[in-house]
PDB file of N, CA and C in Angstrom:
ATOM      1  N   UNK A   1      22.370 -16.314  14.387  1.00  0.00           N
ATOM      2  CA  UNK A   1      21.697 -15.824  13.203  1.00  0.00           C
ATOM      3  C   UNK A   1      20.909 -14.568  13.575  1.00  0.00           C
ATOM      4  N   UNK A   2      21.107 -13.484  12.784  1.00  0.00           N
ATOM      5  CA  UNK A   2      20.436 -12.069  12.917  1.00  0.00           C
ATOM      6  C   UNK A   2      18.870 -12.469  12.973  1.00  0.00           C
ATOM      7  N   UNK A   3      18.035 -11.862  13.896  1.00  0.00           N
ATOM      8  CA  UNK A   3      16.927 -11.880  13.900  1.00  0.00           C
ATOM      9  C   UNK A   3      16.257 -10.794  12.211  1.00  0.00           C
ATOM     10  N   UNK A   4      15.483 -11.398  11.587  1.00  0.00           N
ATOM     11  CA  UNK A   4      14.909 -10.996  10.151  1.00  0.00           C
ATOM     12  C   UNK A   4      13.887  -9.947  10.749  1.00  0.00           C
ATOM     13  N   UNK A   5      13.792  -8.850   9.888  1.00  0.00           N
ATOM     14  CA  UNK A   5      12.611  -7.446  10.416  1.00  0.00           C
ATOM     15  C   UNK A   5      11.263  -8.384  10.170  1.00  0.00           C
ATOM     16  N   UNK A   6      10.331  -7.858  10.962  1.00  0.00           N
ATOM     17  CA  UNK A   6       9.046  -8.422  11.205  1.00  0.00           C
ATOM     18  C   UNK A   6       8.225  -7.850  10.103  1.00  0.00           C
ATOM     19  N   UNK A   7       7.600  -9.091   9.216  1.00  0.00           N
ATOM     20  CA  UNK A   7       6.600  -8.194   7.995  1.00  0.00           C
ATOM     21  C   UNK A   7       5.571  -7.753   8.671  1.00  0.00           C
ATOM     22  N   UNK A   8       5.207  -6.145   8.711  1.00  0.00           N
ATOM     23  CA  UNK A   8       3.963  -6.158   9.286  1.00  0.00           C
ATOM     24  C   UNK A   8       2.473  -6.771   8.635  1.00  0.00           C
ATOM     25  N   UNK A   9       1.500  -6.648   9.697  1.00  0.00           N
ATOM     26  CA  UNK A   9       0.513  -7.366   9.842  1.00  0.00           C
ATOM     27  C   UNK A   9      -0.746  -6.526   9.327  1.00  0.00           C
ATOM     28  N   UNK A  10      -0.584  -5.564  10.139  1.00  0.00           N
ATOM     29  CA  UNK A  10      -1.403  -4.757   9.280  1.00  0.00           C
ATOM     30  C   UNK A  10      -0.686  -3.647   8.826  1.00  0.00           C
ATOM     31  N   UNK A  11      -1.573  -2.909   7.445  1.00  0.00           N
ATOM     32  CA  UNK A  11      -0.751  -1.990   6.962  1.00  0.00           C
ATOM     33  C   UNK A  11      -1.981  -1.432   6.395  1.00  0.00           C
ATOM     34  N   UNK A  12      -1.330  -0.270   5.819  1.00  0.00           N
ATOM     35  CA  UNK A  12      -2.534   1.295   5.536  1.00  0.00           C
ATOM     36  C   UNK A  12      -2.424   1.557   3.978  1.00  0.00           C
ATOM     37  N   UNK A  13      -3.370   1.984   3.182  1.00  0.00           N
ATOM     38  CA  UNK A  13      -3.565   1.999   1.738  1.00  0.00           C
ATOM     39  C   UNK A  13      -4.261   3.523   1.668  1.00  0.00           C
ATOM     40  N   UNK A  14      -3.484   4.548   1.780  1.00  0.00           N
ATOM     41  CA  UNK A  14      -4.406   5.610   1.014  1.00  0.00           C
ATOM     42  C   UNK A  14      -5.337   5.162  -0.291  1.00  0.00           C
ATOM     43  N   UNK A  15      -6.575   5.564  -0.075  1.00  0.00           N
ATOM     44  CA  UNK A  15      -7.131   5.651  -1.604  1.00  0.00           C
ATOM     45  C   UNK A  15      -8.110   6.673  -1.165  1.00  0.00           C
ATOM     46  N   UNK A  16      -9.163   6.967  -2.696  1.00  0.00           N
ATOM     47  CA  UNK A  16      -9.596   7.521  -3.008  1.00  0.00           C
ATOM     48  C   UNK A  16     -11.419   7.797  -2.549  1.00  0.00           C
ATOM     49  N   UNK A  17     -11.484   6.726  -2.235  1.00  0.00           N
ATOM     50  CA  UNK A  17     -13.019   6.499  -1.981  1.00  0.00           C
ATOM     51  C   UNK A  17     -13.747   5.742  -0.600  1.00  0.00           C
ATOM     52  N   UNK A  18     -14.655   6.028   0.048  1.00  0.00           N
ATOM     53  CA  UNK A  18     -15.225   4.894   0.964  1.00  0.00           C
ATOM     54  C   UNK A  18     -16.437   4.505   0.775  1.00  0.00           C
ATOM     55  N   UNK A  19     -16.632   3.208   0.643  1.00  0.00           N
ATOM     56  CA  UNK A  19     -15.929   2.368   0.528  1.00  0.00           C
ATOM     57  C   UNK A  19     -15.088   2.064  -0.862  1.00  0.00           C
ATOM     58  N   UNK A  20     -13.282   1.881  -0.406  1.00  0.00           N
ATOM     59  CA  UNK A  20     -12.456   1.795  -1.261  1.00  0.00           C
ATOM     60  C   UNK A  20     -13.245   0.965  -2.876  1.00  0.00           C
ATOM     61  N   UNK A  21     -12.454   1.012  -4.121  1.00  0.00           N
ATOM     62  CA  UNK A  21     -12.969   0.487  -5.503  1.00  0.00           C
ATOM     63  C   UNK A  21     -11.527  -0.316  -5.751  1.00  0.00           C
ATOM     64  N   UNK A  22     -11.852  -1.383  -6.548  1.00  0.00           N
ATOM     65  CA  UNK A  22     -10.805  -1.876  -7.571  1.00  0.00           C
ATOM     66  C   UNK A  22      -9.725  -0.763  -7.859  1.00  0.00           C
ATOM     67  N   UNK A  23     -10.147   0.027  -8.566  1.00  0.00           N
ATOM     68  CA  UNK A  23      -8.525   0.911  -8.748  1.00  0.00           C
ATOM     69  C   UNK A  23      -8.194   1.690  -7.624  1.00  0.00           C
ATOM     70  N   UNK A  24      -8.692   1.974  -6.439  1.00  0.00           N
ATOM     71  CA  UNK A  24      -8.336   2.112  -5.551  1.00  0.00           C
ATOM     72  C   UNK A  24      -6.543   1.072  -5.038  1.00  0.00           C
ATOM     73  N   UNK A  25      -6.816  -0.342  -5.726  1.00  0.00           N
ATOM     74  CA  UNK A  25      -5.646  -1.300  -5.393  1.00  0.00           C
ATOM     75  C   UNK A  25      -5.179  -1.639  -6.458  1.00  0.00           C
ATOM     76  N   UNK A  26      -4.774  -0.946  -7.697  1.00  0.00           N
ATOM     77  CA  UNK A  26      -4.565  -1.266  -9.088  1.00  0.00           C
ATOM     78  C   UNK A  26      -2.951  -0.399  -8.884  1.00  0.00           C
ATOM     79  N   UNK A  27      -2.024  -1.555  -9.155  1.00  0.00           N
ATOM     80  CA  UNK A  27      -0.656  -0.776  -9.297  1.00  0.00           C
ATOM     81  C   UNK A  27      -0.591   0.046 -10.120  1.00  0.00           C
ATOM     82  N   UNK A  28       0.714   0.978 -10.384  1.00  0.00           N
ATOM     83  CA  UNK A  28       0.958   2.123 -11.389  1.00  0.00           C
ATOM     84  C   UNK A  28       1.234   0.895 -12.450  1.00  0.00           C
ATOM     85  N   UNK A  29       1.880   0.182 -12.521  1.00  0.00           N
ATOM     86  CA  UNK A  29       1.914  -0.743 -13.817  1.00  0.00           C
ATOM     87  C   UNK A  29       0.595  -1.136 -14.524  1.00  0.00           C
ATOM     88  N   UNK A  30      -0.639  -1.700 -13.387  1.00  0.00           N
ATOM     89  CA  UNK A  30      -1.760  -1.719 -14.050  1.00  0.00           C
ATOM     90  C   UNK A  30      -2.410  -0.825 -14.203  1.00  0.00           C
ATOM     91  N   UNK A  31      -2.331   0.675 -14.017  1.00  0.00           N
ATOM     92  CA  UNK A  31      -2.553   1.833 -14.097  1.00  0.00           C
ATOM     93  C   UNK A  31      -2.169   2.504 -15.646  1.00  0.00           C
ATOM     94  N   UNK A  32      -1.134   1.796 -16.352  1.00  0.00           N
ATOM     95  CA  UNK A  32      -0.433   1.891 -17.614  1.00  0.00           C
ATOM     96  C   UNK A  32       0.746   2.710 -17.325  1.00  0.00           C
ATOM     97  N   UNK A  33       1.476   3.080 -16.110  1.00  0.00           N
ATOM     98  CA  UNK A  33       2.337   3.608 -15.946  1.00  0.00           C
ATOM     99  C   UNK A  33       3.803   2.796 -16.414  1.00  0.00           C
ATOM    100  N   UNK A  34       4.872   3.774 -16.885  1.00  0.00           N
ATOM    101  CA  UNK A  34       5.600   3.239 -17.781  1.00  0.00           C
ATOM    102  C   UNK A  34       7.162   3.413 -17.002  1.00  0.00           C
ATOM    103  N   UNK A  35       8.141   2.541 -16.458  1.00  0.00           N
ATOM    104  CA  UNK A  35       8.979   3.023 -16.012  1.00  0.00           C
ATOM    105  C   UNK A  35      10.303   2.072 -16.586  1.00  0.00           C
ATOM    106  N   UNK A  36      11.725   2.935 -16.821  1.00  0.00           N
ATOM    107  CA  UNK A  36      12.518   2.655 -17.383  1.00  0.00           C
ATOM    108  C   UNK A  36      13.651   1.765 -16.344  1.00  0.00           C
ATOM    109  N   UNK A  37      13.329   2.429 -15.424  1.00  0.00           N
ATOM    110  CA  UNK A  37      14.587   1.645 -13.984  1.00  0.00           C
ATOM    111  C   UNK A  37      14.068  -0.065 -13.901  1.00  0.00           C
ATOM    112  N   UNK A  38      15.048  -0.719 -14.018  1.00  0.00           N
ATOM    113  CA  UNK A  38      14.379  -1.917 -13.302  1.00  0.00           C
ATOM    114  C   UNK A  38      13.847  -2.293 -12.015  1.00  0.00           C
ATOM    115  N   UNK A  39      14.390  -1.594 -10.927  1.00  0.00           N
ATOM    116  CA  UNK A  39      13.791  -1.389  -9.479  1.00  0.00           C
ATOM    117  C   UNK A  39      12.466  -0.859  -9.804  1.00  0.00           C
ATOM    118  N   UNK A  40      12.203  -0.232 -10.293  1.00  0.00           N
ATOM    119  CA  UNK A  40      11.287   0.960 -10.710  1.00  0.00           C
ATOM    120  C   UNK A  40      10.143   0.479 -11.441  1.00  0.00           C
ATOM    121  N   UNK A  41      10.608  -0.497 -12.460  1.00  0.00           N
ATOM    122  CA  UNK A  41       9.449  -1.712 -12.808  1.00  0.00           C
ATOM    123  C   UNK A  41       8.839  -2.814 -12.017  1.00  0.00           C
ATOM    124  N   UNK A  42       9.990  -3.191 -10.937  1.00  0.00           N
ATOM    125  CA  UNK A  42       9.288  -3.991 -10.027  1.00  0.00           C
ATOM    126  C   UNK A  42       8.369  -3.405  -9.087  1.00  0.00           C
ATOM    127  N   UNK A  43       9.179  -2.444  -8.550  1.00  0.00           N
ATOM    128  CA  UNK A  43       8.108  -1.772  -7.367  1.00  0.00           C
ATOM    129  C   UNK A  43       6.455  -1.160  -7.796  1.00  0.00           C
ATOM    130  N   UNK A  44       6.462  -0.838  -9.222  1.00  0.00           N
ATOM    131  CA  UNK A  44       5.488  -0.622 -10.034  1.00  0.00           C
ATOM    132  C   UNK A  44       4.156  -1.525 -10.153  1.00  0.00           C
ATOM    133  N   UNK A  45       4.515  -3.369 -10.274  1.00  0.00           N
ATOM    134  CA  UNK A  45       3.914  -3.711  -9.896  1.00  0.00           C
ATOM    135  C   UNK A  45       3.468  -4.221  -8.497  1.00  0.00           C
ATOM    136  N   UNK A  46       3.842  -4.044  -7.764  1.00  0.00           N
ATOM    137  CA  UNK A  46       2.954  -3.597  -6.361  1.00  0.00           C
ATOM    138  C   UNK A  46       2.330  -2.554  -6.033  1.00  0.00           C
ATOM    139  N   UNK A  47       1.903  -2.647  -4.682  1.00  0.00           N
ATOM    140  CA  UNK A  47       1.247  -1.648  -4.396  1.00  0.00           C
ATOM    141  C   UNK A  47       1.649  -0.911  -2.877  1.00  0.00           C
ATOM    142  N   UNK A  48       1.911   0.226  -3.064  1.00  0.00           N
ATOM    143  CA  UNK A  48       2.316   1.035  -1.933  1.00  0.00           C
ATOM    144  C   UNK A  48       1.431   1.478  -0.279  1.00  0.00           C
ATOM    145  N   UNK A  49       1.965   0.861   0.010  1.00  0.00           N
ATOM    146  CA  UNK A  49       0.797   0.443   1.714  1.00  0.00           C
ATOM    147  C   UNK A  49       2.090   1.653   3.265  1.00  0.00           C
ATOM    148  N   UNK A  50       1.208   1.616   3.884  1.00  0.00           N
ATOM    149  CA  UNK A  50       2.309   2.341   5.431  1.00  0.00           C
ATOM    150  C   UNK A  50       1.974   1.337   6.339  1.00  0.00           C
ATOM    151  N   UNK A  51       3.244   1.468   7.301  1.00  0.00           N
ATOM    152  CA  UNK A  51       3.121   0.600   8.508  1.00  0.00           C
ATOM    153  C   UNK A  51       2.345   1.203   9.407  1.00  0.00           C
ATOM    154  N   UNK A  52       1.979   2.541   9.746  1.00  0.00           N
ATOM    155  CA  UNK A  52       0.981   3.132  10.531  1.00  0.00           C
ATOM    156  C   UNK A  52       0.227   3.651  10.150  1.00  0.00           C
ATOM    157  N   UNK A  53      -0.701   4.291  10.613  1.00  0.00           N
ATOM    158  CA  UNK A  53      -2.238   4.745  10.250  1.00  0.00           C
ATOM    159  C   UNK A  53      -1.356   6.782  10.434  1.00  0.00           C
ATOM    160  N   UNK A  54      -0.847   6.718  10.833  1.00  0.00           N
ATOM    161  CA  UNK A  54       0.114   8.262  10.668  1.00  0.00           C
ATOM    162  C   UNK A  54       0.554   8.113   9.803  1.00  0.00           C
ATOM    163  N   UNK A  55       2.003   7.444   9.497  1.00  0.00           N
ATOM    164  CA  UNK A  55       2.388   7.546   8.571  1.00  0.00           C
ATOM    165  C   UNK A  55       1.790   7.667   6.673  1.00  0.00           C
ATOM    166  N   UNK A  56       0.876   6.928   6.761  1.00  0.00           N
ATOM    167  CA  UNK A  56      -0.107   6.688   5.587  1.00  0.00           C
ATOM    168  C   UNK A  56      -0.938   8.045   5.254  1.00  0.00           C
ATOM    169  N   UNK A  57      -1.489   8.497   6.743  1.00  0.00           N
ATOM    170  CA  UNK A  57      -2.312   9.854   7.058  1.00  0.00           C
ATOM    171  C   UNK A  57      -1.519  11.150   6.565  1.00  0.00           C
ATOM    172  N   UNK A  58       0.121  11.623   6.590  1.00  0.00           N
ATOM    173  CA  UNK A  58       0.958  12.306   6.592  1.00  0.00           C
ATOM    174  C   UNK A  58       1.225  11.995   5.170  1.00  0.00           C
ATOM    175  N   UNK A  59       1.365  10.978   4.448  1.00  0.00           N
ATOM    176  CA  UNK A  59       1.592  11.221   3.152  1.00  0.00           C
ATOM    177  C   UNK A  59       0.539  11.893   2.092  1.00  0.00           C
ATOM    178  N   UNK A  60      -0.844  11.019   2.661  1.00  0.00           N
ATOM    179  CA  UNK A  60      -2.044  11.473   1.915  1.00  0.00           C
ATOM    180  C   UNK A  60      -2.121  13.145   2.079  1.00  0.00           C
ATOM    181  N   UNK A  61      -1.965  13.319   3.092  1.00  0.00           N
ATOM    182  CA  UNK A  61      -2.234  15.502   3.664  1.00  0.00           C
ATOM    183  C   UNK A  61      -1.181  15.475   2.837  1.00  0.00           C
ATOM    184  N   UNK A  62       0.338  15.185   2.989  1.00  0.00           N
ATOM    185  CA  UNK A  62       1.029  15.689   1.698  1.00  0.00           C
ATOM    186  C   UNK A  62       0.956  16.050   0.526  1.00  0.00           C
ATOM    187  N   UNK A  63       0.883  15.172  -0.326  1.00  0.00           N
ATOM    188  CA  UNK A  63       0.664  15.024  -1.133  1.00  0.00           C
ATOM    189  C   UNK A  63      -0.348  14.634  -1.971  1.00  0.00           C
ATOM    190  N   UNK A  64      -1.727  14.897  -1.295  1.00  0.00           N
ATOM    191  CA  UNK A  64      -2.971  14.713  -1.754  1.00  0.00           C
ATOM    192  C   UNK A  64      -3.348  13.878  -2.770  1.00  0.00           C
ATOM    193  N   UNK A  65      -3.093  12.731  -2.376  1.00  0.00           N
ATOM    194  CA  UNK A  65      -3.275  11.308  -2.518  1.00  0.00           C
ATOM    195  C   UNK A  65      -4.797  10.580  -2.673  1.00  0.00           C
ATOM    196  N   UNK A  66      -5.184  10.972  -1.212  1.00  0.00           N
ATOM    197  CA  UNK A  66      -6.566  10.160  -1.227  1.00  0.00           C
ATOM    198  C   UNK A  66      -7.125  10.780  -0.083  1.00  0.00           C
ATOM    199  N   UNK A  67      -8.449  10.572  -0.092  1.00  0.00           N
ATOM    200  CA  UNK A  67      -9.232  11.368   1.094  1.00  0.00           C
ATOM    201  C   UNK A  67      -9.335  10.603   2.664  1.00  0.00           C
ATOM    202  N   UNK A  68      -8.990   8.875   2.053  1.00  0.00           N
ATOM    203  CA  UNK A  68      -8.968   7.625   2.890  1.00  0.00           C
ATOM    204  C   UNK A  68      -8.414   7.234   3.194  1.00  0.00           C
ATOM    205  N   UNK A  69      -8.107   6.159   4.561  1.00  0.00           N
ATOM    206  CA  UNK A  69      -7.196   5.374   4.501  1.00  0.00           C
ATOM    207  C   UNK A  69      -7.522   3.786   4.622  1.00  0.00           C
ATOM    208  N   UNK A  70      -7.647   3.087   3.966  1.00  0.00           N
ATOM    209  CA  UNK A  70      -7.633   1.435   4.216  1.00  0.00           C
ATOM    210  C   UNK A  70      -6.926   1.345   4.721  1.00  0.00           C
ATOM    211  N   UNK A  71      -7.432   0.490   5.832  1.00  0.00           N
ATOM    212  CA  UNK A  71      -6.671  -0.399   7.129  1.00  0.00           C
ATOM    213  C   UNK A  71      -6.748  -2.610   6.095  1.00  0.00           C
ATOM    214  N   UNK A  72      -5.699  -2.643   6.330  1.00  0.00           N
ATOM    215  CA  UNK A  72      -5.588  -4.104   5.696  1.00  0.00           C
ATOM    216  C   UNK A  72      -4.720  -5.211   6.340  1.00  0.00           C
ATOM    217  N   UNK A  73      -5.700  -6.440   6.659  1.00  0.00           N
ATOM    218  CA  UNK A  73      -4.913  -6.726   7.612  1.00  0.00           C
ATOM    219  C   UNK A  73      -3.993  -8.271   6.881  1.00  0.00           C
ATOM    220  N   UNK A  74      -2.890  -7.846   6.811  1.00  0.00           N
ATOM    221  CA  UNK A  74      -2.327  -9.117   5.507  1.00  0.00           C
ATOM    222  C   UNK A  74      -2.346 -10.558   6.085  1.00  0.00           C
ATOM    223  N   UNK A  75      -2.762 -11.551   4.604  1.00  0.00           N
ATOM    224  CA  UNK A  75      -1.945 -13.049   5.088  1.00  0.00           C
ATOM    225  C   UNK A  75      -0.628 -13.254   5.026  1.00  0.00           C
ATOM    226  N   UNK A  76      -0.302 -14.005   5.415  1.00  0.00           N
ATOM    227  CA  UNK A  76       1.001 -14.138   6.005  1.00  0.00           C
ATOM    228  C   UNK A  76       1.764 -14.827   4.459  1.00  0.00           C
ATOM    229  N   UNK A  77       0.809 -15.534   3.449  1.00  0.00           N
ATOM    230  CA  UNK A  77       1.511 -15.634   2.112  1.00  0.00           C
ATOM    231  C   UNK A  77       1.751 -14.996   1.198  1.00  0.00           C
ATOM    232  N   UNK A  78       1.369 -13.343   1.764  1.00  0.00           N
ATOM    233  CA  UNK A  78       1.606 -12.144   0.614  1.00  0.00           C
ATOM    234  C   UNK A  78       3.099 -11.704   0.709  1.00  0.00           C
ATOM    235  N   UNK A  79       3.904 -11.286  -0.816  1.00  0.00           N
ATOM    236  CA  UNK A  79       4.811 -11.057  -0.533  1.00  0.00           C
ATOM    237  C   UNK A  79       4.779  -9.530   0.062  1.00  0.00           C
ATOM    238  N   UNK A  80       6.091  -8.966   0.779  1.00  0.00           N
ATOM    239  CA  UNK A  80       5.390  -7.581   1.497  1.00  0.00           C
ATOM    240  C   UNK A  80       6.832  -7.279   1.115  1.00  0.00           C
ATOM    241  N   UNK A  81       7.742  -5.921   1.305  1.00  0.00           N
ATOM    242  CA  UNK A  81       8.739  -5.575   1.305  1.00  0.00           C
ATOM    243  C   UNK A  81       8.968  -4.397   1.812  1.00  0.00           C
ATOM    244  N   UNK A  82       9.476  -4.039   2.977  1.00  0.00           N
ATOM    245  CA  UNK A  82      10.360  -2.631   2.955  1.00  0.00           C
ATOM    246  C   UNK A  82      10.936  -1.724   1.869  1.00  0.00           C
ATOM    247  N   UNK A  83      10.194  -0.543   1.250  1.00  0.00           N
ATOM    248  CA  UNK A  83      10.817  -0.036   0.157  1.00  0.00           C
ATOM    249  C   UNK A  83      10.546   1.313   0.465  1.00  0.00           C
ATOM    250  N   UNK A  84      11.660   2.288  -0.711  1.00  0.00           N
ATOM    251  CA  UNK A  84      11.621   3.697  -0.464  1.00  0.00           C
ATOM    252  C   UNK A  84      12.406   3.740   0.323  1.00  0.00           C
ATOM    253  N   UNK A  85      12.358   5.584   0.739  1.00  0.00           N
ATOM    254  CA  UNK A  85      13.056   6.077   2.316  1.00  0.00           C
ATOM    255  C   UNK A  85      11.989   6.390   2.996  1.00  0.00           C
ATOM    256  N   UNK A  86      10.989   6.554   2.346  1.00  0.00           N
ATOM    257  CA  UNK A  86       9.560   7.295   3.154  1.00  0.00           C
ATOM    258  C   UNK A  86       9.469   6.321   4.299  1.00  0.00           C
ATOM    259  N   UNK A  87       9.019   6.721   5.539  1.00  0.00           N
ATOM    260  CA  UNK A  87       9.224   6.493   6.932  1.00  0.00           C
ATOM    261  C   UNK A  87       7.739   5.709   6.370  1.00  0.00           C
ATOM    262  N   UNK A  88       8.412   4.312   6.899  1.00  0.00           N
ATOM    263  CA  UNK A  88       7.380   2.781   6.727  1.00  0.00           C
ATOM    264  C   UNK A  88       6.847   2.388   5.394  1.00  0.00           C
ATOM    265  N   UNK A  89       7.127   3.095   4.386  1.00  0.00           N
ATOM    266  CA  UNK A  89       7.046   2.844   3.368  1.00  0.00           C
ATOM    267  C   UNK A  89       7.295   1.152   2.810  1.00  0.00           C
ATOM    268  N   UNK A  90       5.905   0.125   2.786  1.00  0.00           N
ATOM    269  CA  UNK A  90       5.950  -1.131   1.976  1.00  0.00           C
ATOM    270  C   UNK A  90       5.231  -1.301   0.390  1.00  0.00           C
ATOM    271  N   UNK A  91       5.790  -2.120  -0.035  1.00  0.00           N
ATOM    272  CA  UNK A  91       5.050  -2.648  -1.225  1.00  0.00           C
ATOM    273  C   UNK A  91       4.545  -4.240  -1.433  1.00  0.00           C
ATOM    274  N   UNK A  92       3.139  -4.573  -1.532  1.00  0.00           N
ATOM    275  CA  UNK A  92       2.550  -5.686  -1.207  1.00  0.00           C
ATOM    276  C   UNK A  92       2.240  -5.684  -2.755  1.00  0.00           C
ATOM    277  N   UNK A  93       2.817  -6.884  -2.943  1.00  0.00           N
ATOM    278  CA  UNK A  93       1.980  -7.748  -4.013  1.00  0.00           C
ATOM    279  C   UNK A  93       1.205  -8.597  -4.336  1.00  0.00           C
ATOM    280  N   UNK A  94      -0.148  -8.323  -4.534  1.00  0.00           N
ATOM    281  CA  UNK A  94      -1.012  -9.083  -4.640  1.00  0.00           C
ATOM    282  C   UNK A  94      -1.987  -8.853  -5.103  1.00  0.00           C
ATOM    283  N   UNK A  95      -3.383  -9.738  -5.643  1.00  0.00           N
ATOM    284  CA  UNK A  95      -4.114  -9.683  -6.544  1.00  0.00           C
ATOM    285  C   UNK A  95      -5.287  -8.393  -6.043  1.00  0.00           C
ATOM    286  N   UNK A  96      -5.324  -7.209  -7.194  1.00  0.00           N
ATOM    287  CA  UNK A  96      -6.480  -6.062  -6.873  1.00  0.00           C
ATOM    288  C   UNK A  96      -7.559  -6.943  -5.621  1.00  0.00           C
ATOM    289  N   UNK A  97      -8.069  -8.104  -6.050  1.00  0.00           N
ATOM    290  CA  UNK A  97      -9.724  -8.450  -5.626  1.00  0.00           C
ATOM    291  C   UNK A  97      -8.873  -9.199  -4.554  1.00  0.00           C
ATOM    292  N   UNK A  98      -8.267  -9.886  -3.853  1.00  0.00           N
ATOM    293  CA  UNK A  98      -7.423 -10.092  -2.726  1.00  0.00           C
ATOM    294  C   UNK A  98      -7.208  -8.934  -1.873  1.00  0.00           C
ATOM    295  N   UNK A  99      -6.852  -7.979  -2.294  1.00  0.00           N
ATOM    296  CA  UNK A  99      -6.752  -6.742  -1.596  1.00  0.00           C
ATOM    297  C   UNK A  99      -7.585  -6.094  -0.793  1.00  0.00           C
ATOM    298  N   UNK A 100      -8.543  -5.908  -1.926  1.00  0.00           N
ATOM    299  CA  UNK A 100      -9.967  -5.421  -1.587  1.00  0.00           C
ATOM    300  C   UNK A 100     -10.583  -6.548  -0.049  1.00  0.00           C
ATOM    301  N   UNK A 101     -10.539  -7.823  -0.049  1.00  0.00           N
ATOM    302  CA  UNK A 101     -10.998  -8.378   0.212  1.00  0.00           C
ATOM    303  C   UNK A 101     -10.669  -8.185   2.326  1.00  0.00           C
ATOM    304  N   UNK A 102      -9.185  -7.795   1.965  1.00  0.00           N
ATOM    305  CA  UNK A 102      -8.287  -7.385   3.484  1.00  0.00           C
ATOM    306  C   UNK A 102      -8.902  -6.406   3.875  1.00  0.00           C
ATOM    307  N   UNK A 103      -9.321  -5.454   3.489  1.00  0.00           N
ATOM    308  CA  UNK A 103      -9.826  -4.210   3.538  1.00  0.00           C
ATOM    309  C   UNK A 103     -10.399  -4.486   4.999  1.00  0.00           C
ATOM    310  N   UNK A 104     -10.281  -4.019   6.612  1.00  0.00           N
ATOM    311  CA  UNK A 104     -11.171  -4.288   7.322  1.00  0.00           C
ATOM    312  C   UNK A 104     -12.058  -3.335   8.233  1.00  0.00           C
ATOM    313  N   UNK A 105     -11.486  -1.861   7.505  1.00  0.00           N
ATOM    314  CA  UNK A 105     -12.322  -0.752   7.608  1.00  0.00           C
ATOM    315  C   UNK A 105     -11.199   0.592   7.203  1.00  0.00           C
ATOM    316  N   UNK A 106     -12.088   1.482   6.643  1.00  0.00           N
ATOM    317  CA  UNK A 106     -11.788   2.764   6.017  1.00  0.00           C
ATOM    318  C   UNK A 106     -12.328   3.609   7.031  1.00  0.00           C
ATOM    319  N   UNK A 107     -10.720   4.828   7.435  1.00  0.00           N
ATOM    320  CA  UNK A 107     -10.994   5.698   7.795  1.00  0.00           C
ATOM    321  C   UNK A 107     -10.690   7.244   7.176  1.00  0.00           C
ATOM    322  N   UNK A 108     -11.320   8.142   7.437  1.00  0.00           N
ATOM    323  CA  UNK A 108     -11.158   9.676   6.778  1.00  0.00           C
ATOM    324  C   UNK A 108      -9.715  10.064   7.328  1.00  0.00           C
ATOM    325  N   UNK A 109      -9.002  11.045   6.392  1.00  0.00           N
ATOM    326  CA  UNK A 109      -7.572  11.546   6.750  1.00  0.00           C
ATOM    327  C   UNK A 109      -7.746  12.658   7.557  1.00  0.00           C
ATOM    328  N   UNK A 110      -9.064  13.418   7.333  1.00  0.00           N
ATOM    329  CA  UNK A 110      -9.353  14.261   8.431  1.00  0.00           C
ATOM    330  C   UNK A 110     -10.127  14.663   8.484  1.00  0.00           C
TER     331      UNK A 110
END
């Protein structure tokens, strides 16, 4: 039997503020964002996290995202998924105030 990819453990949350807020972890669905794809509705409600503290860092300078990065360190009963092409790109689903709660320190992007 193929060995299954390892969900990571911890993972990175650009946001906006330190210390991070509620909509800081509010999907584009609970955001009121509106999408027609069905992939596109699911991934919507989650929330978009990186497997490294680079990778997460490189999107935010990109695309000027957030000034932060939450470091979060997951339970092992959250669902998590490999998504996108963006290099480590996951989507965790789970409750805003759960989220918040992983949070186990915020660092500046630069």
């Amino acid at each position: 039997m193929p060995d299954r990819p390892q969900r990571p453990r911890v993972v990175y949350r650009i946001v906006r503020s330190d210390p991070p807020t509620a909509r800081d972890f509010l999907s584009p669905s609970a955001l009121g964002r509106h999408f027609a794809d069905p992939r596109q509705v699911q991934l919507a409600s989650g929330l978009s996290v990186f497997r490294t503290e680079e990778q997460a860092r490189r999107q935010a300078r990109r695309y000027d995202l957030g000034r932060f990065l939450a470091e979060l360190h997951l339970s092992d009963e959250w669902q998590v998924e490999r998504t996108l092409r963006t290099s480590g790109h996951h989507t965790v689903f789970a409750d805003t105030e759960v989220l918040l709660r992983a949070v186990v320190r915020v660092i500046a992007v630069d």
